[in-house]
N, C-alpha and C. Protein backbone atom coordinates (compact mmCIF):
# COMPACT_ATOMS: atom_id res chain seq x y z
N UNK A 1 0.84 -1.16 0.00
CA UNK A 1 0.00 0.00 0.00
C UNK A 1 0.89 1.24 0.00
N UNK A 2 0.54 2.42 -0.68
CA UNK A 2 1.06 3.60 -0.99
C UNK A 2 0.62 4.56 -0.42
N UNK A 3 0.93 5.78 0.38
CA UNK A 3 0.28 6.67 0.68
C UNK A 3 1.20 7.75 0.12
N UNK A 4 0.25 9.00 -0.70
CA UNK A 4 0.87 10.35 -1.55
C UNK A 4 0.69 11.47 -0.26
N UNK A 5 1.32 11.89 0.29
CA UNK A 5 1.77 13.23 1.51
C UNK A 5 1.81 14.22 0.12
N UNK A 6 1.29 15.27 0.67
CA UNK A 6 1.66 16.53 0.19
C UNK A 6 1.56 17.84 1.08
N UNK A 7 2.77 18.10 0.93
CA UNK A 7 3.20 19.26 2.51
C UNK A 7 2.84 20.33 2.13
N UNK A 8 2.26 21.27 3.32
CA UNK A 8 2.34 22.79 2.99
C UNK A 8 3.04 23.45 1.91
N UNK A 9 2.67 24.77 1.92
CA UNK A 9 3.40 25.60 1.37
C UNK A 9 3.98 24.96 -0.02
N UNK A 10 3.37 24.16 -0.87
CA UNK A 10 4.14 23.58 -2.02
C UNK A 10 5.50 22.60 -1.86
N UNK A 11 5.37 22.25 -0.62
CA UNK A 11 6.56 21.12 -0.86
C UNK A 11 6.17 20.12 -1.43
N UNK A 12 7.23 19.22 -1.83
CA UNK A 12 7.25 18.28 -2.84
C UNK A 12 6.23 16.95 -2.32
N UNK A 13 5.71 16.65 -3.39
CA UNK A 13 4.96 15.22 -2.62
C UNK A 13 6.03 14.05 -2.18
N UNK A 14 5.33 13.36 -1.13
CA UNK A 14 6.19 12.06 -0.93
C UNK A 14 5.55 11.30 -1.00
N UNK A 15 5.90 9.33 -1.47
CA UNK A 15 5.49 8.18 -1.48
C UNK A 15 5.86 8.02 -0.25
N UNK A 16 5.32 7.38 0.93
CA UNK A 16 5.39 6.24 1.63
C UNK A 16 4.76 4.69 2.16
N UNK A 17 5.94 4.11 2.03
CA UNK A 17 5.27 2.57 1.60
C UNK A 17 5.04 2.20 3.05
N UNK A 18 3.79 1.59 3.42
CA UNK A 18 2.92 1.10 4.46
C UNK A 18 4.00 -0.02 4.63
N UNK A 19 4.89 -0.70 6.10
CA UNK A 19 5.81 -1.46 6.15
C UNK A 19 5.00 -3.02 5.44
N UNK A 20 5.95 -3.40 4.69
CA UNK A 20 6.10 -4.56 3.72
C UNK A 20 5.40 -6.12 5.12
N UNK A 21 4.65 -6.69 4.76
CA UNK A 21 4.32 -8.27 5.70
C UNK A 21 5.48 -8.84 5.76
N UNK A 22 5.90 -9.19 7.05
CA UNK A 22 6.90 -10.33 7.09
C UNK A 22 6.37 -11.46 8.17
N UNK A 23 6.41 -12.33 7.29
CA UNK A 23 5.45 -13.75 7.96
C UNK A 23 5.86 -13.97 9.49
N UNK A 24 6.68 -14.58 9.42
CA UNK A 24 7.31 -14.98 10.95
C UNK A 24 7.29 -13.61 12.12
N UNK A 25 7.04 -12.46 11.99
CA UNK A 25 6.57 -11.37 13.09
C UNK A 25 5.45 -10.60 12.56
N UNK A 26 4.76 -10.36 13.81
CA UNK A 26 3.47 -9.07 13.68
C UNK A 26 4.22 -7.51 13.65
N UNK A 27 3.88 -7.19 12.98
CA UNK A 27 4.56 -5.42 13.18
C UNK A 27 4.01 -4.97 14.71
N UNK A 28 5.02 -4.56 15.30
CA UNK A 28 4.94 -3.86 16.76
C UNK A 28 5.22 -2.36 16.43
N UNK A 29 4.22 -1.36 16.80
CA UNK A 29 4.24 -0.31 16.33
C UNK A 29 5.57 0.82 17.55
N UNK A 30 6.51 1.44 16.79
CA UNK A 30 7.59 1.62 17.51
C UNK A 30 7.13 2.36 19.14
N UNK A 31 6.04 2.72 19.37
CA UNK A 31 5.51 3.85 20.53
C UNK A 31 5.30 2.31 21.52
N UNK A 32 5.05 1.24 20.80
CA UNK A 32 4.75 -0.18 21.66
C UNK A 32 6.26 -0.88 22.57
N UNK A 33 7.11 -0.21 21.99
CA UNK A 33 8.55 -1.13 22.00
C UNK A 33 9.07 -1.04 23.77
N UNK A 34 8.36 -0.20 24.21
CA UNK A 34 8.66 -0.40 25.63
C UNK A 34 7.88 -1.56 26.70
N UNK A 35 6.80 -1.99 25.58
CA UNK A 35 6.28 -3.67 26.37
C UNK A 35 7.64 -4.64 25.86
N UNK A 36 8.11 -4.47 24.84
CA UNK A 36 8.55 -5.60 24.46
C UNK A 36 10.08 -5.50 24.15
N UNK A 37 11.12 -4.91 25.45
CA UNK A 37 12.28 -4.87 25.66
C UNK A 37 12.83 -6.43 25.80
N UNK A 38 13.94 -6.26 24.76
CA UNK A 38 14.52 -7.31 24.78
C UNK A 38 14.45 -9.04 24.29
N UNK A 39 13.33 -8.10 23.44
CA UNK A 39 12.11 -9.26 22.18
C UNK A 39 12.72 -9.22 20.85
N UNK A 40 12.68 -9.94 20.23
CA UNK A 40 13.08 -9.69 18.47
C UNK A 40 11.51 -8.98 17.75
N UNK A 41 11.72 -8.14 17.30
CA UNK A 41 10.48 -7.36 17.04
C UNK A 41 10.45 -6.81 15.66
N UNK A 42 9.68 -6.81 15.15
CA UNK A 42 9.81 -5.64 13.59
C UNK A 42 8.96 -4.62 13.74
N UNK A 43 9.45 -3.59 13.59
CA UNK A 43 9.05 -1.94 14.05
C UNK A 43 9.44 -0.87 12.59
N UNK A 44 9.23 -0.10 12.82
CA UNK A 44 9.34 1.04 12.37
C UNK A 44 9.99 2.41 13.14
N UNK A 45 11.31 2.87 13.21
CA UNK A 45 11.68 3.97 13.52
C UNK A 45 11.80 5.27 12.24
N UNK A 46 12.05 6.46 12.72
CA UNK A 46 12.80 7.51 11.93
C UNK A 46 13.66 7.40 12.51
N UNK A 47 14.92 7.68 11.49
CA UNK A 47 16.78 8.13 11.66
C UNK A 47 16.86 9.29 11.42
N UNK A 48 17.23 10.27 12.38
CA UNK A 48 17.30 11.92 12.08
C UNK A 48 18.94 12.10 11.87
N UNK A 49 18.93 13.35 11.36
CA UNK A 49 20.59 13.58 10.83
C UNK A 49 21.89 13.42 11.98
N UNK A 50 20.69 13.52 13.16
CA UNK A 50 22.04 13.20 14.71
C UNK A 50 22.37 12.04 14.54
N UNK A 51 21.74 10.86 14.02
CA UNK A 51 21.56 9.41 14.42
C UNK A 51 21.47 8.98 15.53
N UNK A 52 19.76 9.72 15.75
CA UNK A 52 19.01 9.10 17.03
C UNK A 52 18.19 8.17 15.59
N UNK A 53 16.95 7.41 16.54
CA UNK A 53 16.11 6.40 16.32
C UNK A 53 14.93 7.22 17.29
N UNK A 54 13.65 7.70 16.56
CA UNK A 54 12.70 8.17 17.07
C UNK A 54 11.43 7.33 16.66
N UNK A 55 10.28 7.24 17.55
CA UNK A 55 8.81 6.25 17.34
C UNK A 55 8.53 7.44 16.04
N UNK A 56 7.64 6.66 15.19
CA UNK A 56 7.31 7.57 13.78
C UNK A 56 5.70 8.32 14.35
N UNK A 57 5.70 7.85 15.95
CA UNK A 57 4.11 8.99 15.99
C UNK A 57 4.56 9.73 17.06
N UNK A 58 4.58 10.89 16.72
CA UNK A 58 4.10 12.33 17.20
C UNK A 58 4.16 12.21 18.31
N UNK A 59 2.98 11.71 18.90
CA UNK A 59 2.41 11.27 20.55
C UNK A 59 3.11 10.59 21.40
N UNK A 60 4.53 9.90 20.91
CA UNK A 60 5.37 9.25 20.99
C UNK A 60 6.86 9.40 21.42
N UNK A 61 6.97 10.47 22.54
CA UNK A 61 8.07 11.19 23.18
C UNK A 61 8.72 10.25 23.66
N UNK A 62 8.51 8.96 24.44
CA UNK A 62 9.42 8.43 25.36
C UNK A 62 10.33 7.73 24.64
N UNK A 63 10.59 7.43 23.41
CA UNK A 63 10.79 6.44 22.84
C UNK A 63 12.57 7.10 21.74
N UNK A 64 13.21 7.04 22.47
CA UNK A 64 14.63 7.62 21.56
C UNK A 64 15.86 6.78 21.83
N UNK A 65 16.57 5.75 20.98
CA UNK A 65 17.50 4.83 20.74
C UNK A 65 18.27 5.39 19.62
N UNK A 66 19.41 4.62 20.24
CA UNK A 66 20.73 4.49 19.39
C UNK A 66 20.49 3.31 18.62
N UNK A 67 21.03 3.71 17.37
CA UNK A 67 21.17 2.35 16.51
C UNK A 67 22.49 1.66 16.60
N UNK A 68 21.94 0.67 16.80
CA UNK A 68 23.53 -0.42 16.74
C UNK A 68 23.33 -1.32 16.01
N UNK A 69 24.41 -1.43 15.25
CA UNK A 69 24.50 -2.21 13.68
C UNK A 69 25.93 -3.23 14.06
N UNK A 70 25.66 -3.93 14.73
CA UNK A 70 26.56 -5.76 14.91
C UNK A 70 27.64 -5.83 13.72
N UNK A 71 28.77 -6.10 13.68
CA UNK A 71 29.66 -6.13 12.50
C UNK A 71 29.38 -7.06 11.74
N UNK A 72 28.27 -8.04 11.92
CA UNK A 72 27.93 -9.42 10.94
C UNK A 72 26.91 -8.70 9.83
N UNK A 73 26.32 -7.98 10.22
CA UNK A 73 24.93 -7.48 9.66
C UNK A 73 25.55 -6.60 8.08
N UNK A 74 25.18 -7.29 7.44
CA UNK A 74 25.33 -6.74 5.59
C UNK A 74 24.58 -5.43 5.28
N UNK A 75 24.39 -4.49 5.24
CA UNK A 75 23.62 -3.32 4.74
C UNK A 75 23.36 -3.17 2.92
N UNK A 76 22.61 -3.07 2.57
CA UNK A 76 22.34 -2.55 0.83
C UNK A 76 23.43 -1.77 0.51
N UNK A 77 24.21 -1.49 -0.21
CA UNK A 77 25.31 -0.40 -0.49
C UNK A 77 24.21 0.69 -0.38
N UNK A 78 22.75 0.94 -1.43
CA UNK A 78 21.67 2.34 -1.04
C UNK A 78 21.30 2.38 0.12
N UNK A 79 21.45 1.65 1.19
CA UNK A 79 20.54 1.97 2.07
C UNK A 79 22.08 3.00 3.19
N UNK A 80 23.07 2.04 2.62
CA UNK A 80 24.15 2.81 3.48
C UNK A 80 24.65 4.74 2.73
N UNK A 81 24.25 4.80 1.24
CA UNK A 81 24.08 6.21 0.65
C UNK A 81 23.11 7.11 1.50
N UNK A 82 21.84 6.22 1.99
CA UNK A 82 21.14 6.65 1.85
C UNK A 82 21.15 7.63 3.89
N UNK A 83 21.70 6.66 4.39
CA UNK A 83 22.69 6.95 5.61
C UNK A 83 23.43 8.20 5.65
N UNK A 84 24.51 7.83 4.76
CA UNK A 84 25.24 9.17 4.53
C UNK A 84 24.42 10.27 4.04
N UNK A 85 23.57 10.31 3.04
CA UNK A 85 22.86 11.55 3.14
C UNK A 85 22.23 12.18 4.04
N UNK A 86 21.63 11.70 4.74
CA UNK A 86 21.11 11.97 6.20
C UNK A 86 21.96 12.75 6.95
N UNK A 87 22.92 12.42 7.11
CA UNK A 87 23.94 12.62 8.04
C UNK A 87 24.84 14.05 7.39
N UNK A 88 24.46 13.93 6.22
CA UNK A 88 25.16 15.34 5.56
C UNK A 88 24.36 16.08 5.18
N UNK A 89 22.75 16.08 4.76
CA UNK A 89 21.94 16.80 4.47
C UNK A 89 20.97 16.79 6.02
N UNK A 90 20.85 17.83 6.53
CA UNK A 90 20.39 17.89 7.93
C UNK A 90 18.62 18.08 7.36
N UNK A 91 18.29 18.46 5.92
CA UNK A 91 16.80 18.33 5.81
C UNK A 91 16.07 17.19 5.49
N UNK A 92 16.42 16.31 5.73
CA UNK A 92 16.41 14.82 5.82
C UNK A 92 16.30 14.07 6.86
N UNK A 93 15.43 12.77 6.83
CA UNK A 93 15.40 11.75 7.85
C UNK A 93 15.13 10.62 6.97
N UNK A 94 15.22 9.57 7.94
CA UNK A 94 15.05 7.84 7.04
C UNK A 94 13.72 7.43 8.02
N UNK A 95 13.02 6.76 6.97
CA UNK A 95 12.01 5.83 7.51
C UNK A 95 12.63 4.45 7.62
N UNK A 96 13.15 3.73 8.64
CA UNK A 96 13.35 2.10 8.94
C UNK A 96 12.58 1.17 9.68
N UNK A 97 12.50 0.65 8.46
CA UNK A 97 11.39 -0.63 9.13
C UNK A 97 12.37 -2.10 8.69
N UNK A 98 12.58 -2.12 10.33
CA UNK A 98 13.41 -3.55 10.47
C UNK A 98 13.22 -4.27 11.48
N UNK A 99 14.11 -5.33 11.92
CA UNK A 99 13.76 -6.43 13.02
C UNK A 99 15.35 -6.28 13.75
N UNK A 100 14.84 -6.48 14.34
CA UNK A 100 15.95 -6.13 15.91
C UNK A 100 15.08 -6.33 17.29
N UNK A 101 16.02 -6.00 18.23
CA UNK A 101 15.59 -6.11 19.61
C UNK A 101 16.13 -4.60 20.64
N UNK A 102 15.26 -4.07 20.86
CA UNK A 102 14.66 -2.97 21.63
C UNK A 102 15.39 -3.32 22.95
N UNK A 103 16.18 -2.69 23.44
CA UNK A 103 16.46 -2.24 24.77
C UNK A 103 17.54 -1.22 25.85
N UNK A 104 17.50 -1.63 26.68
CA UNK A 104 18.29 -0.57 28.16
C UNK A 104 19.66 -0.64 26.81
N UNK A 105 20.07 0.83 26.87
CA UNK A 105 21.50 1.10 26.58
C UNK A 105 22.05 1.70 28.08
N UNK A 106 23.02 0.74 28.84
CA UNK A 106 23.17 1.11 29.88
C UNK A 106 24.72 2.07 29.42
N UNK A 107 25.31 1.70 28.75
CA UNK A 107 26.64 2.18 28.73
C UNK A 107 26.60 3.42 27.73
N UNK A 108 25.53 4.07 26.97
CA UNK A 108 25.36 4.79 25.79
C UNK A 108 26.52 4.33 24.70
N UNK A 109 27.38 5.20 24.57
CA UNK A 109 27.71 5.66 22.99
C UNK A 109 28.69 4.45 22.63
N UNK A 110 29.14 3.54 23.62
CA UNK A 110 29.91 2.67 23.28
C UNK A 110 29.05 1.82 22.31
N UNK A 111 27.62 1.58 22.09
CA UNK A 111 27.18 0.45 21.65
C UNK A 111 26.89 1.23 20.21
N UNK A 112 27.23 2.11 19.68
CA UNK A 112 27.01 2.69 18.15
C UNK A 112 26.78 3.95 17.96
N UNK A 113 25.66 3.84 16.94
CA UNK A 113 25.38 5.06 16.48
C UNK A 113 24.22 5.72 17.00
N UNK A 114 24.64 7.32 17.40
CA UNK A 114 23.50 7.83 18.42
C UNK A 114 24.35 8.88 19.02
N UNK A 115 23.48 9.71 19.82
CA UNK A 115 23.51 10.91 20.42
C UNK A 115 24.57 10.91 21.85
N UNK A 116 25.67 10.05 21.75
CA UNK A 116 26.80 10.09 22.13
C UNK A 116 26.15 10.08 23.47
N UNK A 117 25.69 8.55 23.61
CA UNK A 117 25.42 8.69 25.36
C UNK A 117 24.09 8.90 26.10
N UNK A 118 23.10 10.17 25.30
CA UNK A 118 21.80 10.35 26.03
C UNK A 118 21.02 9.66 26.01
N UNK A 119 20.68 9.04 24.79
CA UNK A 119 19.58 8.44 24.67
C UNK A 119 19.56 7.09 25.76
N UNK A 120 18.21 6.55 26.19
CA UNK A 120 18.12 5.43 27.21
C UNK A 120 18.40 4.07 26.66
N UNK A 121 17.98 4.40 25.57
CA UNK A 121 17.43 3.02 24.80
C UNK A 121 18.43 2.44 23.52
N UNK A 122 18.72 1.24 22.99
CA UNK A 122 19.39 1.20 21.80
C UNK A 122 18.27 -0.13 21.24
N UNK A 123 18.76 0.11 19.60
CA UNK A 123 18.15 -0.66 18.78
C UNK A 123 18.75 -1.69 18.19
N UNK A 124 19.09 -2.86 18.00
CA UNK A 124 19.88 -4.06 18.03
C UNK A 124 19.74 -4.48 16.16
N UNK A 125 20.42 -3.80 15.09
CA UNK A 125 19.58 -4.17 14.08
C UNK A 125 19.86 -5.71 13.98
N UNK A 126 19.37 -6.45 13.31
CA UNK A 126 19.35 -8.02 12.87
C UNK A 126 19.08 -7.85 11.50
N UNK A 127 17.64 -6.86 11.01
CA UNK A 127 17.68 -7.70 9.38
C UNK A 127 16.90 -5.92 8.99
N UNK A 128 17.56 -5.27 7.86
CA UNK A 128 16.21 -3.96 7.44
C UNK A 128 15.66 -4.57 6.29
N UNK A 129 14.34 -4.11 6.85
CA UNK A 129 13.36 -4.57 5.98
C UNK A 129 13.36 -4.05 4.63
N UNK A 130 13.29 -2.22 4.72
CA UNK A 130 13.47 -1.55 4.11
C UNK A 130 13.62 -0.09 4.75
N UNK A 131 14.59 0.88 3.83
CA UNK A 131 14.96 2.24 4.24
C UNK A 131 14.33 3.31 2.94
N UNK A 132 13.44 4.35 3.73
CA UNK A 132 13.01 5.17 2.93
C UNK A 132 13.31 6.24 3.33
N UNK A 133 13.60 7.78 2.44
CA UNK A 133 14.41 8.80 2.48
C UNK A 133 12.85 9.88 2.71
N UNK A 134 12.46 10.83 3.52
CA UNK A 134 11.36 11.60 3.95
C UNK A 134 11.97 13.44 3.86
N UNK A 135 11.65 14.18 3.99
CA UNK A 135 12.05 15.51 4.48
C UNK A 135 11.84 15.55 6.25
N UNK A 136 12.57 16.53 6.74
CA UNK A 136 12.53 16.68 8.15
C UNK A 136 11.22 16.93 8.53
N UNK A 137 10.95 16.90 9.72
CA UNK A 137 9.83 18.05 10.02
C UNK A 137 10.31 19.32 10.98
N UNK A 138 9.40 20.00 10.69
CA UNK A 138 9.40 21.70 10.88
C UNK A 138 9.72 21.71 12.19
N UNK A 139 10.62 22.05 13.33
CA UNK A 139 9.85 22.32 15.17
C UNK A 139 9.58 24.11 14.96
């Protein structure tokens, strides 16, 4: 399923793809991930240009992880472009919908990528489903 966004003020439309079925897990919606610390889960975060990991709803404050990417774990060569753009274009974020396991980052920044320490939480990737490229939003 497809949904067409079209932003204020004439910004550009965006596609976003409704996360893809994957048989063997139910999608756990990322604002949920604090029942299910330390579960293998498939979720949905945003990647902002800091490389935090934020819940994709609004209503959804408590919820900010570091991503940690295991040295076994293969990335798409695009999905890793698509990384670096982020990270160099600050009007940018990533939509990721992957499977990993949600939990306590007790030690922060040692375990990856992230806000050098603050955040509570880290994200364990195992497998991305898929990575999609969004515009920021406004604060």
């Amino acid at each position: 399923m497809v949904i067409t966004i079209q932003f204020a003020f004439g910004q550009k439309r965006s596609q976003i793809l409704f996360p893809p079925p994957i048989l063997e897990f139910d999608f756990t919606p990322s604002c949920e991930l604090l029942n299910h610390k330390n579960e293998l889960v498939y979720t949905r975060f945003i990647y902002d240009s800091k490389g935090n990991l934020h819940a994709e709803q609004d209503s959804c404050k408590n919820i900010s992880a570091n991503l940690y990417l295991p040295n076994h774990i293969f990335l798409n060569p695009k999905f890793l472009e698509d990384f670096k753009a982020v990270s160099s274009q600050k009007n940018n974020n990533l939509i990721i919908d992957a499977v990993g396991v949600f939990q306590d980052d007790l030690s922060g920044d040692e375990h990856g990528v992230g806000d050098l320490g603050d955040n509570k939480y880290r994200f364990i990737l195992k497998t991305v489903v898929n990575i999609q490229k969004i515009g920021a939003k406004k604060q």
